[in-house]
N, C-alpha and C. Protein backbone atom coordinates (compact mmCIF):
# COMPACT_ATOMS: atom_id res chain seq x y z
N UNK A 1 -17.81 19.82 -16.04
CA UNK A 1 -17.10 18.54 -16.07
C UNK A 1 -15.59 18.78 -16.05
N UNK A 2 -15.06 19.87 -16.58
CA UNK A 2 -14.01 20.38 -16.84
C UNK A 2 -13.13 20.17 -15.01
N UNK A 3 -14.18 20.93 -15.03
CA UNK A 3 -13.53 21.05 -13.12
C UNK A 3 -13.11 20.01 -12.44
N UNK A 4 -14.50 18.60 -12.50
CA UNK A 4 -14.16 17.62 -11.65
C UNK A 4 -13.29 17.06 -12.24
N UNK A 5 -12.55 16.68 -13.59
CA UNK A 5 -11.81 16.35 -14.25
C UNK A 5 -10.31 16.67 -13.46
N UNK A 6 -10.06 18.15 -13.61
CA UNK A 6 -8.70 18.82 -12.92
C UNK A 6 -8.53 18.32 -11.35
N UNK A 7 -9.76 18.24 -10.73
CA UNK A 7 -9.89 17.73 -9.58
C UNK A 7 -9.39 15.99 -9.13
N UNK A 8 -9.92 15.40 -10.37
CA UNK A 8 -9.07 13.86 -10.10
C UNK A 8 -7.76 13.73 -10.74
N UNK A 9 -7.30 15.01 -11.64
CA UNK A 9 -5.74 14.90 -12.03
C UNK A 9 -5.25 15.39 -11.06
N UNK A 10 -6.01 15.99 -10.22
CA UNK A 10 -4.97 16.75 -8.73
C UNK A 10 -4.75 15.68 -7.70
N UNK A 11 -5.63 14.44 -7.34
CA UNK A 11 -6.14 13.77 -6.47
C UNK A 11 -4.52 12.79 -7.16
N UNK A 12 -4.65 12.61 -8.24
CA UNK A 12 -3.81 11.46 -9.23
C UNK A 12 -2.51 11.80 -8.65
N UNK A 13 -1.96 13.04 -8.74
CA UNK A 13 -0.47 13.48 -8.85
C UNK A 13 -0.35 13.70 -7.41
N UNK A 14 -1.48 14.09 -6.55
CA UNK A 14 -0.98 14.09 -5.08
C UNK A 14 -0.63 12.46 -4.27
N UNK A 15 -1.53 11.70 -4.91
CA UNK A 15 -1.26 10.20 -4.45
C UNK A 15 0.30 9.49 -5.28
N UNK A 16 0.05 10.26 -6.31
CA UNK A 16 1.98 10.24 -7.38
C UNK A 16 2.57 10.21 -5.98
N UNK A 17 2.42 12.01 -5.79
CA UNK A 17 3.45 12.63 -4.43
C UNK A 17 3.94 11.66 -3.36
N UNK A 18 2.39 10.97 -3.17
CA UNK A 18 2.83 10.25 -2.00
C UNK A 18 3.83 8.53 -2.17
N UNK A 19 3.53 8.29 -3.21
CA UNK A 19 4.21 7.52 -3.45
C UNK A 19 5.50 7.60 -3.77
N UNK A 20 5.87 8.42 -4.31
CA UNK A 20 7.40 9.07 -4.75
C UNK A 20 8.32 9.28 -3.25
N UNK A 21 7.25 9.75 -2.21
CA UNK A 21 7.82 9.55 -0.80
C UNK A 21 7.97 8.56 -0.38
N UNK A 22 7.42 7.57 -0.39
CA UNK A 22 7.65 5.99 0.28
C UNK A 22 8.34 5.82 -0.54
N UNK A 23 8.72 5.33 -1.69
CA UNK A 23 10.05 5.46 -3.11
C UNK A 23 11.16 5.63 -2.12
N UNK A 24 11.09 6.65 -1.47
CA UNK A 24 12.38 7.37 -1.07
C UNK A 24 12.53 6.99 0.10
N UNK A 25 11.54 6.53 1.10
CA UNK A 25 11.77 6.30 2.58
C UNK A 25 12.51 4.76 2.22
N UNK A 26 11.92 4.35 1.09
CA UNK A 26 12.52 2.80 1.19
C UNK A 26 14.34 2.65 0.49
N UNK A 27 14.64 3.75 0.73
CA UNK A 27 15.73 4.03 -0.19
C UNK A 27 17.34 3.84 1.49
N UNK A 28 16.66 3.83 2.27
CA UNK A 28 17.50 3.82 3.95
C UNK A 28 17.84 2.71 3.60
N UNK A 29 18.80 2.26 4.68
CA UNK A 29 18.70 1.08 5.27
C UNK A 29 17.66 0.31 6.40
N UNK A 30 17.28 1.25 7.27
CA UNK A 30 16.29 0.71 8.55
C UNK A 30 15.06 1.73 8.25
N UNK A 31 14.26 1.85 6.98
CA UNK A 31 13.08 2.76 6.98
C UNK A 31 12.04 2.53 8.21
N UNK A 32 11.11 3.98 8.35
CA UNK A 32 10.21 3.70 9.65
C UNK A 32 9.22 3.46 8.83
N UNK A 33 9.02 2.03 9.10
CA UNK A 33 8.06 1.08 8.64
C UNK A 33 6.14 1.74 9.08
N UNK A 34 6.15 2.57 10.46
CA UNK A 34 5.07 2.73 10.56
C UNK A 34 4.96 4.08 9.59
N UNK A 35 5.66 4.56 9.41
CA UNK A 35 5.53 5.76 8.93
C UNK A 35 5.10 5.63 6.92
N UNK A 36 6.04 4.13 6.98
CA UNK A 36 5.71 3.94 5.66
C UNK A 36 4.08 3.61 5.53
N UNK A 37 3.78 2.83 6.15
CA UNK A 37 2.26 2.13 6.39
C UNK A 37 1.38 3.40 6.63
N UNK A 38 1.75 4.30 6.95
CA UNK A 38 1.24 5.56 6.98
C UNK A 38 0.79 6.43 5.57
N UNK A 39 1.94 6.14 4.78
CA UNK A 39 1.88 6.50 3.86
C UNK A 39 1.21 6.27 2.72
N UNK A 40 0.90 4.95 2.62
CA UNK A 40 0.51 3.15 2.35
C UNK A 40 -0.92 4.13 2.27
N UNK A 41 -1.67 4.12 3.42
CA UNK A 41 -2.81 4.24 3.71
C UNK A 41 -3.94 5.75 2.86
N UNK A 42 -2.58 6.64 3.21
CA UNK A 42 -2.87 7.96 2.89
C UNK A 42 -3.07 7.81 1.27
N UNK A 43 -2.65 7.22 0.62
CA UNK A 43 -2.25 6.79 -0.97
C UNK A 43 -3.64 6.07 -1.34
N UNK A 44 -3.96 5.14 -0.31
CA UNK A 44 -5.20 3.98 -0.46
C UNK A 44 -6.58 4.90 -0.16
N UNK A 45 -6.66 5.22 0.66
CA UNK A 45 -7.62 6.41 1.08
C UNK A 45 -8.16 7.54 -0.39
N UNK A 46 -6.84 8.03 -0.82
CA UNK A 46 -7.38 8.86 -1.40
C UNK A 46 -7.87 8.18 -3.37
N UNK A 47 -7.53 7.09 -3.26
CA UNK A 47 -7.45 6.46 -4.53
C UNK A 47 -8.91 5.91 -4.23
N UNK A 48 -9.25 5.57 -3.15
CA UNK A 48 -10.48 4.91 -2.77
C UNK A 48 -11.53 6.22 -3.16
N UNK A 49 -11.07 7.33 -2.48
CA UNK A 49 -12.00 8.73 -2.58
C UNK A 49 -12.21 8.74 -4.51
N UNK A 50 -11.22 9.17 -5.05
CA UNK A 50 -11.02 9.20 -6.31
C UNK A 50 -11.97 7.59 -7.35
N UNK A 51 -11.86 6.73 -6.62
CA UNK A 51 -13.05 5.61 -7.49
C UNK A 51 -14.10 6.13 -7.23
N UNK A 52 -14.57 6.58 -5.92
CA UNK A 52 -15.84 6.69 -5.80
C UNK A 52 -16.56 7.75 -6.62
N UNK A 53 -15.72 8.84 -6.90
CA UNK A 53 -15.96 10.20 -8.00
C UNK A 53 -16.08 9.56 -8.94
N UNK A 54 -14.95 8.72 -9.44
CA UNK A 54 -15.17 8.22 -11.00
C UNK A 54 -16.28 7.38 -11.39
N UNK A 55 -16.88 6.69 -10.05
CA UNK A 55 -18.50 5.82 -10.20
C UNK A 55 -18.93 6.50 -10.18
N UNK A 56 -19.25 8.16 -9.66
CA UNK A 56 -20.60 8.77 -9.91
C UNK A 56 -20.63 9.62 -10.81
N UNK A 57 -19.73 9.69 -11.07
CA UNK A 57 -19.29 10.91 -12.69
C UNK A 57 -19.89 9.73 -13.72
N UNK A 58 -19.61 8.30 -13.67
CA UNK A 58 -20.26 7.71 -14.54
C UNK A 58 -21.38 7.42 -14.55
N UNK A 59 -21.61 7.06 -13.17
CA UNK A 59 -23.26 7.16 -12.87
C UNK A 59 -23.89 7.90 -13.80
N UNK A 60 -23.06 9.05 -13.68
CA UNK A 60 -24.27 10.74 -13.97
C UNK A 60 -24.55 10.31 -15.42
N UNK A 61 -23.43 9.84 -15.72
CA UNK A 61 -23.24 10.24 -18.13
C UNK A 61 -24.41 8.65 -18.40
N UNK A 62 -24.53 7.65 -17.13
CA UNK A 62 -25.26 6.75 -17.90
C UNK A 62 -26.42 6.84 -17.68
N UNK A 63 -26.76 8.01 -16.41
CA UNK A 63 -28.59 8.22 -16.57
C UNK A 63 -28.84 8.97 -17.36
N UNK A 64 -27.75 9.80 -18.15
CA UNK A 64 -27.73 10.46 -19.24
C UNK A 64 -28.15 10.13 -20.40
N UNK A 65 -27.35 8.94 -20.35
CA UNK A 65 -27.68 8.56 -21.55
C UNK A 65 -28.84 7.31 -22.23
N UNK A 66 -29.47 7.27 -20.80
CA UNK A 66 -30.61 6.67 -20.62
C UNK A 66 -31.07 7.88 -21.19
N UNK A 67 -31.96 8.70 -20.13
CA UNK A 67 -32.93 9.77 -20.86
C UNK A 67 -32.44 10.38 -22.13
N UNK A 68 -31.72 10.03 -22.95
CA UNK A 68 -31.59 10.02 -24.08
C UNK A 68 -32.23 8.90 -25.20
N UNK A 69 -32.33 8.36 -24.55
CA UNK A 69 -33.03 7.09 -25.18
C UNK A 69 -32.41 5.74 -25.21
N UNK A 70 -30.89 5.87 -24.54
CA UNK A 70 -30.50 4.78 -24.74
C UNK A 70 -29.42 3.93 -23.70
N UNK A 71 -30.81 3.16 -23.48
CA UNK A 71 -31.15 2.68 -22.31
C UNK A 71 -30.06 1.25 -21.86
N UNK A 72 -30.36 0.45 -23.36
CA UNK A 72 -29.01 -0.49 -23.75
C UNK A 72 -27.85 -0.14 -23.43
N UNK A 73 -27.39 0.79 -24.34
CA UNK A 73 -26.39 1.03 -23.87
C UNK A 73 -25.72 1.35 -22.41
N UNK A 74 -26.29 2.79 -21.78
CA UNK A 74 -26.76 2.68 -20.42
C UNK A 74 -26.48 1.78 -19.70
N UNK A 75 -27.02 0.93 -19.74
CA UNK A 75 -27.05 -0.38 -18.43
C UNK A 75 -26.01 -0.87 -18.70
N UNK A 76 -25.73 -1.12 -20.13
CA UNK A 76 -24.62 -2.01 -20.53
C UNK A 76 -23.10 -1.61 -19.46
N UNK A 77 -22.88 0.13 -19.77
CA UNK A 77 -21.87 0.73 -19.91
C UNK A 77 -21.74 0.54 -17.98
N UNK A 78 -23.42 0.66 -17.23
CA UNK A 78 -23.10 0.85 -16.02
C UNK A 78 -22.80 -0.59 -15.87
N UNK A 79 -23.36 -1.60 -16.00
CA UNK A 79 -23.07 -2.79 -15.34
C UNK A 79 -21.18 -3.52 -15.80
N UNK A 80 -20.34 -2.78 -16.51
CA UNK A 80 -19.54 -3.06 -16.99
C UNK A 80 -18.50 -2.11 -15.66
N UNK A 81 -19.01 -0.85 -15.24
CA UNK A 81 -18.08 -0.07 -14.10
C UNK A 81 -18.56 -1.07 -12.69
N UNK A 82 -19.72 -1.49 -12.71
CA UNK A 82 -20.01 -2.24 -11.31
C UNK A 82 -19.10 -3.50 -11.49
N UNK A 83 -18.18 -4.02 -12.12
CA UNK A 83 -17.68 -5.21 -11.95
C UNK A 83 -16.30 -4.63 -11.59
N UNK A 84 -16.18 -3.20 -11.37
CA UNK A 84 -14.72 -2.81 -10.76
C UNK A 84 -15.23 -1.90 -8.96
N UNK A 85 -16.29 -2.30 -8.59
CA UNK A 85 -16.48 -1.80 -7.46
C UNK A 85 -16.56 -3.00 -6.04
């Protein structure tokens, strides 16, 4: 878990990166607007990649914690991440 963890703080600070660049493109007077929208995308993309890890990393801990016995909770915890998908 350790791993995929470092893996979405890497995903976090590279989409930082990219934003800290558009920050700065918007800092001109005549910025290249496609280039920004470019950037826009690359940022959205990978934040999109990064939810989808964080639904199945939760996925994983609530069938977990089903076959643990607790099943309530479980559903509870998943049907509470499905209202952000």
């Amino acid at each position: 878990m350790l791993e995929q963890h470092r893996a979405i703080v890497n995903c976090l600070k590279t989409s930082r990166g990219h934003l800290d660049g558009v920050l700065k493109m918007l800092d001109v007077p005549e910025p290249d607007y496609v280039e920004l929208l470019k950037q826009l995308e690359a940022v959205q993309g990978a934040l999109h990649h990064l939810s989808n890890e964080l639904f199945e990393l939760h996925m994983q801990a609530c069938l977990e914690c089903s076959r643990q016995g607790n099943v309530d909770k479980a559903s509870a915890d998943l049907s509470e991440a499905l209202k952000y998908r």
